[in-house]
N, C-alpha and C. Protein backbone atom coordinates (compact mmCIF):
# COMPACT_ATOMS: atom_id res chain seq x y z
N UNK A 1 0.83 -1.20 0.00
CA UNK A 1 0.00 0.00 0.00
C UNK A 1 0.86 1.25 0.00
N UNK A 2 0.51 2.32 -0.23
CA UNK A 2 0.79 3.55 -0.15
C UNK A 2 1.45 3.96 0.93
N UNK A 3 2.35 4.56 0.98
CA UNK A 3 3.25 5.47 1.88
C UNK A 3 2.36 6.44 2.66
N UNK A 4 2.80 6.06 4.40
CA UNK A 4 1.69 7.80 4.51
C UNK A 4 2.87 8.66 4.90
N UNK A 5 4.26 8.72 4.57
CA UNK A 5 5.06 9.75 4.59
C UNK A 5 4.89 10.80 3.89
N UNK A 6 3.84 11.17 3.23
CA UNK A 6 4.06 12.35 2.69
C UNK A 6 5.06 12.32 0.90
N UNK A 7 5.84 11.28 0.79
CA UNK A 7 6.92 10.87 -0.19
C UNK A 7 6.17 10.22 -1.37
N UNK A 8 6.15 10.83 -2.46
CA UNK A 8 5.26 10.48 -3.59
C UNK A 8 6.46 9.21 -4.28
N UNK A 9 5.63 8.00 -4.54
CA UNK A 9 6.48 7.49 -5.22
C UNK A 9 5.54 7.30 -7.29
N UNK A 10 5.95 7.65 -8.18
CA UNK A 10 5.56 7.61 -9.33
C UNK A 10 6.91 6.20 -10.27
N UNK A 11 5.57 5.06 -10.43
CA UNK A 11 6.59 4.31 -11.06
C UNK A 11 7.17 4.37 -12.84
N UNK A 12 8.22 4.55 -13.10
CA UNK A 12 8.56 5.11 -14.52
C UNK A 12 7.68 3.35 -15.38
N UNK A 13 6.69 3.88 -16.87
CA UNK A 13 6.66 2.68 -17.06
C UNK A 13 7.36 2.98 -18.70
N UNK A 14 8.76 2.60 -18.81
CA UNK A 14 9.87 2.98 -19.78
C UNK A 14 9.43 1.74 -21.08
N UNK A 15 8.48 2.06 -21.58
CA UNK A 15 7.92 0.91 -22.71
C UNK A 15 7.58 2.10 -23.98
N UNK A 16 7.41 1.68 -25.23
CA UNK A 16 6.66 2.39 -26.34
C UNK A 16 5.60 1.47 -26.39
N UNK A 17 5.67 0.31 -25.68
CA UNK A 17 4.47 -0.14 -25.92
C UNK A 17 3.28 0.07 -25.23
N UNK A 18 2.17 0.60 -25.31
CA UNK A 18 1.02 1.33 -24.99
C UNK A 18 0.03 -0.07 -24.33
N UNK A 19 -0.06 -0.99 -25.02
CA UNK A 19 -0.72 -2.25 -24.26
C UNK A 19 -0.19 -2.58 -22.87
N UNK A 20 1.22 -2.36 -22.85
CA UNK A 20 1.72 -3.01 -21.79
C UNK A 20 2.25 -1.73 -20.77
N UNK A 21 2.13 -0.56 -21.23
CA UNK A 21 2.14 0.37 -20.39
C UNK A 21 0.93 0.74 -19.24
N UNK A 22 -0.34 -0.13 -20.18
CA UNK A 22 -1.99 0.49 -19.44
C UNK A 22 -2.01 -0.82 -18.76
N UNK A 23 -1.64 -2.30 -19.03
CA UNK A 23 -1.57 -3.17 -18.22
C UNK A 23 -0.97 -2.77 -16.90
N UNK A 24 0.13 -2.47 -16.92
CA UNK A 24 1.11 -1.98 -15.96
C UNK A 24 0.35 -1.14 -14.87
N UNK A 25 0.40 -0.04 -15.57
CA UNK A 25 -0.44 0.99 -14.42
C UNK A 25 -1.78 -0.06 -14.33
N UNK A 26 -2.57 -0.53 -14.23
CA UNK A 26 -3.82 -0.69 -13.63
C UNK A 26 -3.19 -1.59 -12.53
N UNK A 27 -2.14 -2.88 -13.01
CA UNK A 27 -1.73 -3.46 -11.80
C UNK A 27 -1.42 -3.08 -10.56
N UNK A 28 -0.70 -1.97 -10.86
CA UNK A 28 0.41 -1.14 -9.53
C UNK A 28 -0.60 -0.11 -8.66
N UNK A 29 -2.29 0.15 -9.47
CA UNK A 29 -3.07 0.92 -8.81
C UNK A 29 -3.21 0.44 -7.32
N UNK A 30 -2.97 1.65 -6.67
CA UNK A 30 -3.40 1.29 -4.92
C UNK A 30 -1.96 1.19 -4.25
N UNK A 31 -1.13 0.96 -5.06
CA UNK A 31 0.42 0.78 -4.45
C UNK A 31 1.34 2.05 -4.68
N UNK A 32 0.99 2.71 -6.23
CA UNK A 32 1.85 3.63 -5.90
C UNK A 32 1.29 4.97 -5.71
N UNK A 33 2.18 6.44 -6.35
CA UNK A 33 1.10 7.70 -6.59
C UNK A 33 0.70 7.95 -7.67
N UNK A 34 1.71 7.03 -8.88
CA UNK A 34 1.35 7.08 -9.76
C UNK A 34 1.92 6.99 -10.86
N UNK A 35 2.14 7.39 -12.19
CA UNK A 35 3.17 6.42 -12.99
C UNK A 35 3.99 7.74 -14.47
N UNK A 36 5.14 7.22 -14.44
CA UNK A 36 5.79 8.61 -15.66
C UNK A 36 5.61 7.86 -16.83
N UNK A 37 5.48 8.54 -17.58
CA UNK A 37 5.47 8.27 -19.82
C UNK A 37 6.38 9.61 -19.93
N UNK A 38 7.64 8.58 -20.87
CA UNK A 38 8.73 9.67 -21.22
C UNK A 38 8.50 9.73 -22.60
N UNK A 39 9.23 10.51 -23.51
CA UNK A 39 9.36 10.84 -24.45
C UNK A 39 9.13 9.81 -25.42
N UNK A 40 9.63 8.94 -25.41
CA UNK A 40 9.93 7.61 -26.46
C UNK A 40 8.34 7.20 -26.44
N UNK A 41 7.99 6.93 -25.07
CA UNK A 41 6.24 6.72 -25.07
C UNK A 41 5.20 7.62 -25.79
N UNK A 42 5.68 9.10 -25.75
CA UNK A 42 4.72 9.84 -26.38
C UNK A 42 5.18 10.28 -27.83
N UNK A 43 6.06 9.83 -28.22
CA UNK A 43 6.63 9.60 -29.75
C UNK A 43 5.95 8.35 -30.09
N UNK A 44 5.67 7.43 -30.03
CA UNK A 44 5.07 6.31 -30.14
C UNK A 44 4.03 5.88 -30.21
N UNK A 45 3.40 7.11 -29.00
CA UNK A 45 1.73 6.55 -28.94
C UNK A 45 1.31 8.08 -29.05
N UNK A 46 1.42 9.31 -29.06
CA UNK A 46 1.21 10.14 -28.69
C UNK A 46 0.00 10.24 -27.91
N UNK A 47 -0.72 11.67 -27.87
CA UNK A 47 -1.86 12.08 -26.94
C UNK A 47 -2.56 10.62 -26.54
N UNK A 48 -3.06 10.31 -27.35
CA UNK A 48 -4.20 8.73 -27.45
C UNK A 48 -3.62 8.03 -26.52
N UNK A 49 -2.58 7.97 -25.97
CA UNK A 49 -1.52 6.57 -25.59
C UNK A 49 -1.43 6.93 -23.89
N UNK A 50 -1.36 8.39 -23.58
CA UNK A 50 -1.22 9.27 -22.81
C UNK A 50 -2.58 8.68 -21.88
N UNK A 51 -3.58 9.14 -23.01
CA UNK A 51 -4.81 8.88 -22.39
C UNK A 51 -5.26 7.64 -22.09
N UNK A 52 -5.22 6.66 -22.63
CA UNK A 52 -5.15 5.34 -22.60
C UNK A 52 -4.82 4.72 -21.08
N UNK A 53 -3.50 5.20 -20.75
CA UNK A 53 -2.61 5.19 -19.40
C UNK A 53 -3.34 5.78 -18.40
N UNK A 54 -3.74 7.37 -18.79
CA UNK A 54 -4.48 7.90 -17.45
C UNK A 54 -5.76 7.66 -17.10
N UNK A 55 -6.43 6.70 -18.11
CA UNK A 55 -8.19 6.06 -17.82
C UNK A 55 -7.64 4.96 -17.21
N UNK A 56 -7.05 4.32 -17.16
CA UNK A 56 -6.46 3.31 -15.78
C UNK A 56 -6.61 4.16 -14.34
N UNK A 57 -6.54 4.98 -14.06
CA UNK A 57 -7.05 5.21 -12.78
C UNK A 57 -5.78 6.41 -11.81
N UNK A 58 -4.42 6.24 -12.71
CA UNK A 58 -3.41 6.65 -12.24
C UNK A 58 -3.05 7.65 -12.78
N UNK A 59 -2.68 8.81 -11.72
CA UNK A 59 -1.73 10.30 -11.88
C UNK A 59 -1.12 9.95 -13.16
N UNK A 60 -0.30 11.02 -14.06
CA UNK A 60 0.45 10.42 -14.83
C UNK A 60 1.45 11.60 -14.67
N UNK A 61 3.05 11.45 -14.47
CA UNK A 61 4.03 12.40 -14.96
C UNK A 61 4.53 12.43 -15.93
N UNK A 62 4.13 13.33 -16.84
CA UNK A 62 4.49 13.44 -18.28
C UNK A 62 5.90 14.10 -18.08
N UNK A 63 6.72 13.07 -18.68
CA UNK A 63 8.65 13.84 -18.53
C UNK A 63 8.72 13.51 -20.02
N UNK A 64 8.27 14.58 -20.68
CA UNK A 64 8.93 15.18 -22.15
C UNK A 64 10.16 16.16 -22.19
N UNK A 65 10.61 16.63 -20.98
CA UNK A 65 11.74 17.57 -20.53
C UNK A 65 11.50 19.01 -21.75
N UNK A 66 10.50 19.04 -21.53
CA UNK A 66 10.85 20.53 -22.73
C UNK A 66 11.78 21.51 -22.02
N UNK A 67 12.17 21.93 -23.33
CA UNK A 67 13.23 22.55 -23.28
C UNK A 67 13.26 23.42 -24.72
N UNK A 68 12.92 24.35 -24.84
CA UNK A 68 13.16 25.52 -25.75
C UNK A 68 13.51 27.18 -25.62
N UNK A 69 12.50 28.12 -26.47
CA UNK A 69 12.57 29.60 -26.06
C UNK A 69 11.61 29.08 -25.07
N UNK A 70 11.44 30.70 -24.07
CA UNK A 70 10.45 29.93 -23.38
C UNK A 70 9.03 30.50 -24.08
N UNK A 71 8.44 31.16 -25.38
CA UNK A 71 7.08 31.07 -25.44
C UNK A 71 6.69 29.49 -26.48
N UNK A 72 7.81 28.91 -27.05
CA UNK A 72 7.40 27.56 -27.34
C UNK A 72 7.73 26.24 -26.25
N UNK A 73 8.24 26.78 -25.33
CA UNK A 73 7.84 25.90 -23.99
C UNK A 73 6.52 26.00 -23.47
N UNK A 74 6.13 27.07 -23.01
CA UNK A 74 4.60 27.38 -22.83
C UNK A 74 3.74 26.99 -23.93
N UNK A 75 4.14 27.11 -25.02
CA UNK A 75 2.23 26.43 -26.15
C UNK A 75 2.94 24.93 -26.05
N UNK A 76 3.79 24.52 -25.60
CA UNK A 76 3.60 23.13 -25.54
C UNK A 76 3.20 22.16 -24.39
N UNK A 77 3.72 23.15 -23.51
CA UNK A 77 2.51 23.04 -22.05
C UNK A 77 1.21 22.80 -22.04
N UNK A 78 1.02 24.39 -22.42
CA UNK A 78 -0.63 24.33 -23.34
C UNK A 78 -0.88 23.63 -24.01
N UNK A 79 -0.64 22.66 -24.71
CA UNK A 79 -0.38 21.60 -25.87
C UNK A 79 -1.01 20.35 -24.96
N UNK A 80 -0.07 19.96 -24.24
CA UNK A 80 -0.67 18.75 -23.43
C UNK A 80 -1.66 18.92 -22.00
N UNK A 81 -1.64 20.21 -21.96
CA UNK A 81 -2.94 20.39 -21.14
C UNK A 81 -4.06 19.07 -20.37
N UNK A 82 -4.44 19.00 -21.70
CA UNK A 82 -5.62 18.40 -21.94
C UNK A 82 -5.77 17.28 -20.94
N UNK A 83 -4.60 16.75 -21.54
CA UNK A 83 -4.17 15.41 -21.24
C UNK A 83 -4.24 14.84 -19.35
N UNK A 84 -4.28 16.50 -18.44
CA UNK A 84 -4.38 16.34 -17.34
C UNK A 84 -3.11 15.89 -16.50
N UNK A 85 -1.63 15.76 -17.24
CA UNK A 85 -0.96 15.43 -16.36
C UNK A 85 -0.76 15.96 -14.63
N UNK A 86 -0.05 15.28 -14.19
CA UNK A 86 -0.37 15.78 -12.92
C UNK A 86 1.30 16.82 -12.66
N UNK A 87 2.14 15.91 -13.22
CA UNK A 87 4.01 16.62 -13.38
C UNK A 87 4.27 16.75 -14.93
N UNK A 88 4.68 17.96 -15.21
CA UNK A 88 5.33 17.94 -16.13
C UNK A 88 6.71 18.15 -15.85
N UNK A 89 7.50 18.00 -16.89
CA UNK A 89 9.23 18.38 -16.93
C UNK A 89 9.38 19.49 -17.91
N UNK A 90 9.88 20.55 -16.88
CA UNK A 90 10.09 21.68 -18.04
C UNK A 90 11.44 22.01 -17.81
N UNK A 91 12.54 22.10 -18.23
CA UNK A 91 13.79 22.84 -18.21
C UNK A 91 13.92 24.05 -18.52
N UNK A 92 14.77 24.65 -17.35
CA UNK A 92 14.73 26.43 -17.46
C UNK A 92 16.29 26.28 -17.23
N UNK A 93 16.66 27.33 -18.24
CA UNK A 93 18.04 28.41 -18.29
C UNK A 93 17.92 29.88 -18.20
């Protein structure tokens, strides 16, 4: 079960494969806080794949690490909005 420390644990599920990414998270529901899709995942499956993962029941941390100027960091923020992540990864200089 869940930690009551206060200590979020999010399990990375490092697949392009989208079947076995939504398998994954539904298993681990109740155990963790919740689960990351990196880049390779949302090159692969994009938005659809995203969503797929977060109708399983689980947070999702989207780590796309953007990294640009910052007003095409922001519309790409805005970009995945939708999607409801709960973390994004944004890199600042």
């Amino acid at each position: 079960m869940k930690s009551d420390s206060g200590t979020r644990v999010f399990v990375a599920l490092d697949t392009t494969a989208s079947d076995a990414a939504e398998q994954l998270a539904a298993q681990i529901g109740g155990y963790v806080d919740g689960v990351k899709l990196g880049l390779e995942f949302f090159s692969a499956n994009g938005p659809q794949g995203v969503e797929r993962v977060r109708q399983t029941g689980q947070p999702v941390f989207l780590d796309l690490k953007f990294h640009d100027i910052p007003n095409t960091v922001a519309g790409a923020v805005r970009a995945v909005l939708p999607l409801e992540p709960a973390i994004i990864t944004v890199h600042a200089s």
